[in-house]
Protein backbone atom coordinates (compact mmCIF):
# COMPACT_ATOMS: atom_id res chain seq x y z
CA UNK A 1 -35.36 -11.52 37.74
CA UNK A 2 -33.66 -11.94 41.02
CA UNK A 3 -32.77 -14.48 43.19
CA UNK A 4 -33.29 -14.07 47.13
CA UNK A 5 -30.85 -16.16 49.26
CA UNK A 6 -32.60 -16.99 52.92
CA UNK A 7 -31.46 -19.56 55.09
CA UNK A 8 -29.47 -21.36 52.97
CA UNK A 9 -31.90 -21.90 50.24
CA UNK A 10 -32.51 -19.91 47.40
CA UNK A 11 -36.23 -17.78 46.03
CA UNK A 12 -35.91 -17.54 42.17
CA UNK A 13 -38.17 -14.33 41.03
CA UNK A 14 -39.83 -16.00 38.33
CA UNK A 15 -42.57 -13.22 37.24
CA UNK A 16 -41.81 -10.10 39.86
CA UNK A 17 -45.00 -10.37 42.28
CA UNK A 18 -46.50 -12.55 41.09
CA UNK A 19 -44.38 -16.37 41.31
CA UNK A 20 -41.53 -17.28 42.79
CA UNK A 21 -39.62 -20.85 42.98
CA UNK A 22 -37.96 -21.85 46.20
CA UNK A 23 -35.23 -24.46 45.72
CA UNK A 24 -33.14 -26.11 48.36
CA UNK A 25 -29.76 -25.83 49.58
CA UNK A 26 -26.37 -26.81 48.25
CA UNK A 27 -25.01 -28.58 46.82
CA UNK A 28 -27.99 -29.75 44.74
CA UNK A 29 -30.64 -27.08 44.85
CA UNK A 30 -33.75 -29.07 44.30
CA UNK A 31 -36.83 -26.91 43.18
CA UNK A 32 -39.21 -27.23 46.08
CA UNK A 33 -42.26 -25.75 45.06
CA UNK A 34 -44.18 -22.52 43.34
CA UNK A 35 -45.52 -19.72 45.63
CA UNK A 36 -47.25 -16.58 44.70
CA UNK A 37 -44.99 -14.32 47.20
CA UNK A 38 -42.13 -13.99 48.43
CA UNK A 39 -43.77 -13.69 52.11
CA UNK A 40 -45.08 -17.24 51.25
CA UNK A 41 -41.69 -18.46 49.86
CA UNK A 42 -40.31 -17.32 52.83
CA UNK A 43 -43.31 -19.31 55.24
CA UNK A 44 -42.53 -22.35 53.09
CA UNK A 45 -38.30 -22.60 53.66
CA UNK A 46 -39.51 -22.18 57.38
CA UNK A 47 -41.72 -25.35 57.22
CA UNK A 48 -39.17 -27.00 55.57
CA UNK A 49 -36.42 -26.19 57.82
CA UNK A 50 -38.53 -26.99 60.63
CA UNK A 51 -39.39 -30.59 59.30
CA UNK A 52 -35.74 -31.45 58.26
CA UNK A 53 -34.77 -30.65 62.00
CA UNK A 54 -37.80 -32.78 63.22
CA UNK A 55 -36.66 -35.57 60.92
CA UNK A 56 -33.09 -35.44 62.56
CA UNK A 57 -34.20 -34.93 66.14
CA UNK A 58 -36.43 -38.60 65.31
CA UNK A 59 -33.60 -40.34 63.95
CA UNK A 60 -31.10 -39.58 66.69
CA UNK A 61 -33.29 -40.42 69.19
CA UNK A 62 -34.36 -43.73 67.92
CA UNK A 63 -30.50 -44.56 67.55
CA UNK A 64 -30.15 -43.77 71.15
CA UNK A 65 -33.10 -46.05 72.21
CA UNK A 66 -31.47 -48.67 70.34
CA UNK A 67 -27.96 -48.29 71.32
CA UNK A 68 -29.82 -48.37 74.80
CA UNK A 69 -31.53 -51.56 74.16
CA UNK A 70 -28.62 -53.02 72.91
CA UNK A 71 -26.65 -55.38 75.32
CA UNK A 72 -22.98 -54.10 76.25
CA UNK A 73 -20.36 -55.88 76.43
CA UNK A 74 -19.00 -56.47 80.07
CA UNK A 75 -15.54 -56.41 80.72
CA UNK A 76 -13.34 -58.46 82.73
CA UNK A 77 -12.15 -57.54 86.26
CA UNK A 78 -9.23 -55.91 86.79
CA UNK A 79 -7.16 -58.43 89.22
């Protein structure tokens, strides 16, 4: 058995060549899912990864929109 650290999460060697367990990063290391190689495990942090950052990217730009929609405060002249 081995375990196969890539970015940041880890590939657990559960039968050699046959299945592996990807689970996520720290500090909790959630099982993910099952794959039948490590090529696939691989594939499968990648999709993750890329839908995490695509999660982000959504939320930070809808907090812009709204902090853009949001009416500032004016301040007073300076006399």
């Amino acid at each position: 058995m081995m375990n196969l650290y890539y970015q940041g999460y880890v590939i657990h060697e559960d039968i050699r060549s046959i299945c592996y367990t990807v689970f996520g990063r720290r500090p909790h290391r959630v099982e993910l899912g099952s794959v039948g190689a490590v090529i696939e495990a691989m594939r499968s942090v990648d999709r993750h990864v890329v839908r995490q950052a695509a999660a982000r990217w959504v939320d930070r730009e809808a907090a812009r929109a709204k902090s853009r929609t949001l009416p500032r405060p004016t301040q007073p002249a300076l006399l």
